[in-house]
Protein backbone atom coordinates (compact mmCIF):
# COMPACT_ATOMS: atom_id res chain seq x y z
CA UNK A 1 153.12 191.98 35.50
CA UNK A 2 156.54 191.46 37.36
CA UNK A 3 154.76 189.49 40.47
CA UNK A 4 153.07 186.83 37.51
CA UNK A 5 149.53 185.86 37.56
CA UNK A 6 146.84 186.89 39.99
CA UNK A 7 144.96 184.70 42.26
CA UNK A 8 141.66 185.06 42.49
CA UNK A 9 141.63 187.06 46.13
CA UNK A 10 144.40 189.55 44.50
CA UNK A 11 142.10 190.61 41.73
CA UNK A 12 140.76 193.66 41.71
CA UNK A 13 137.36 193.89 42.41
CA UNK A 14 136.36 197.08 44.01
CA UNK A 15 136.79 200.69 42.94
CA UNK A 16 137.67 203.50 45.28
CA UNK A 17 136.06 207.28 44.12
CA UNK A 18 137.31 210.40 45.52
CA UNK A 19 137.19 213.79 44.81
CA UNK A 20 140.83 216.21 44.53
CA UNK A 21 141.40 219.80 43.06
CA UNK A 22 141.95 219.34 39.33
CA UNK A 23 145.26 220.65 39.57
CA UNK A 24 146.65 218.45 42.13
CA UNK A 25 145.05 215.56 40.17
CA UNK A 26 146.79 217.11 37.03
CA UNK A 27 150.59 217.12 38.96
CA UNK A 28 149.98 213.86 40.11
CA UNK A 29 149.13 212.04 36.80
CA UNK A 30 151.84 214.33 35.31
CA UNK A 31 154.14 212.95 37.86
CA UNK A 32 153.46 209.43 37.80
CA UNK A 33 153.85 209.95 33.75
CA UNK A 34 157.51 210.85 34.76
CA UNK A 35 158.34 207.97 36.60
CA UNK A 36 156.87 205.79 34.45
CA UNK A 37 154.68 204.50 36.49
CA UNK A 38 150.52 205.18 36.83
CA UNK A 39 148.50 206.74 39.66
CA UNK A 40 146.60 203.41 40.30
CA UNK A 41 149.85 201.85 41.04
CA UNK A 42 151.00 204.35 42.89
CA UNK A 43 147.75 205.20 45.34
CA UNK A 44 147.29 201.55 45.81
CA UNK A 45 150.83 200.99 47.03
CA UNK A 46 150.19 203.78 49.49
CA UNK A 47 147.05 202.32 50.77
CA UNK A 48 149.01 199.24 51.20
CA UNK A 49 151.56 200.53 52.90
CA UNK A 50 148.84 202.79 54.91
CA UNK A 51 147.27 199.84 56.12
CA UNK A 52 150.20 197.78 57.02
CA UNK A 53 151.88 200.41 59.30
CA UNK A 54 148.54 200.44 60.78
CA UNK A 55 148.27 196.86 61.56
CA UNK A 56 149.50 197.41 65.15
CA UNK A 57 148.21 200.17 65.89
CA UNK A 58 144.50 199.34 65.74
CA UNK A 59 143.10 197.46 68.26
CA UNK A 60 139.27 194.97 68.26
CA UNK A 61 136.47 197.11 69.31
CA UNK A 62 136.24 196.53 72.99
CA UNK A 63 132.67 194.73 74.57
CA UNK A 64 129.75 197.05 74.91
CA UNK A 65 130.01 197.93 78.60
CA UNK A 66 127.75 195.93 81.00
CA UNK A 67 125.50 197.45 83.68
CA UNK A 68 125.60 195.81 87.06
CA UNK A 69 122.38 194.23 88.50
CA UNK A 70 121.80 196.65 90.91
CA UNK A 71 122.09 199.59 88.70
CA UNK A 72 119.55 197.89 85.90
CA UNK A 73 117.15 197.24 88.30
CA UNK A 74 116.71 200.56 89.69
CA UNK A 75 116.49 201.84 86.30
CA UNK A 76 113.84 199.21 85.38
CA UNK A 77 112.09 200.36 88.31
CA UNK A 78 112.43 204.09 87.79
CA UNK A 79 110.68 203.41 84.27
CA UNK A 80 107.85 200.99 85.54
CA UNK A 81 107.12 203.95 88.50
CA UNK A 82 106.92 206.60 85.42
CA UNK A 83 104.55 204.66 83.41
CA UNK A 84 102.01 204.00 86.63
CA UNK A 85 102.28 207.61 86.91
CA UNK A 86 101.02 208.28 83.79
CA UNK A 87 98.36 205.32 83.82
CA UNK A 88 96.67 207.33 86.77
């Protein structure tokens, strides 16, 4: 390998099944043969470069909205009125 040893995060360590049309599959692998070069290599460089243009892009989840006081309490009260109800 060109880039030397691997360090133990860079090994691979997970597999990534999918299903294609046998003939696309079959022009791929054909292709890669071509260029010298396999499909692994070439699907994980794309996922590489999939994720890395799509570093900036994604932002952190954002906080699960919070309901004011007011609001909750009516609710709270809405339920507790709904359950006497049904106790009588």
């Amino acid at each position: 390998m060109a880039d030397g040893p691997l360090n133990k995060k860079d090994r691979k360590d997970s597999q990534l099944i999918l299903r294609i049309n046998g003939k696309e599959r079959d022009d791929f692998i054909a292709l890669c043969e071509a260029l010298d070069t396999s499909a692994a290599r070439e699907i994980r460089a794309f996922i590489r470069g999939f994720v890395k243009s799509h570093e900036t892009q994604a932002s952190p989840p954002s906080p699960a909205p919070t309901i004011p006081n007011d609001i909750a309490e009516t609710q709270e009260k809405k339920r507790k009125a709904k359950r006497d109800k049904k106790r009588k």
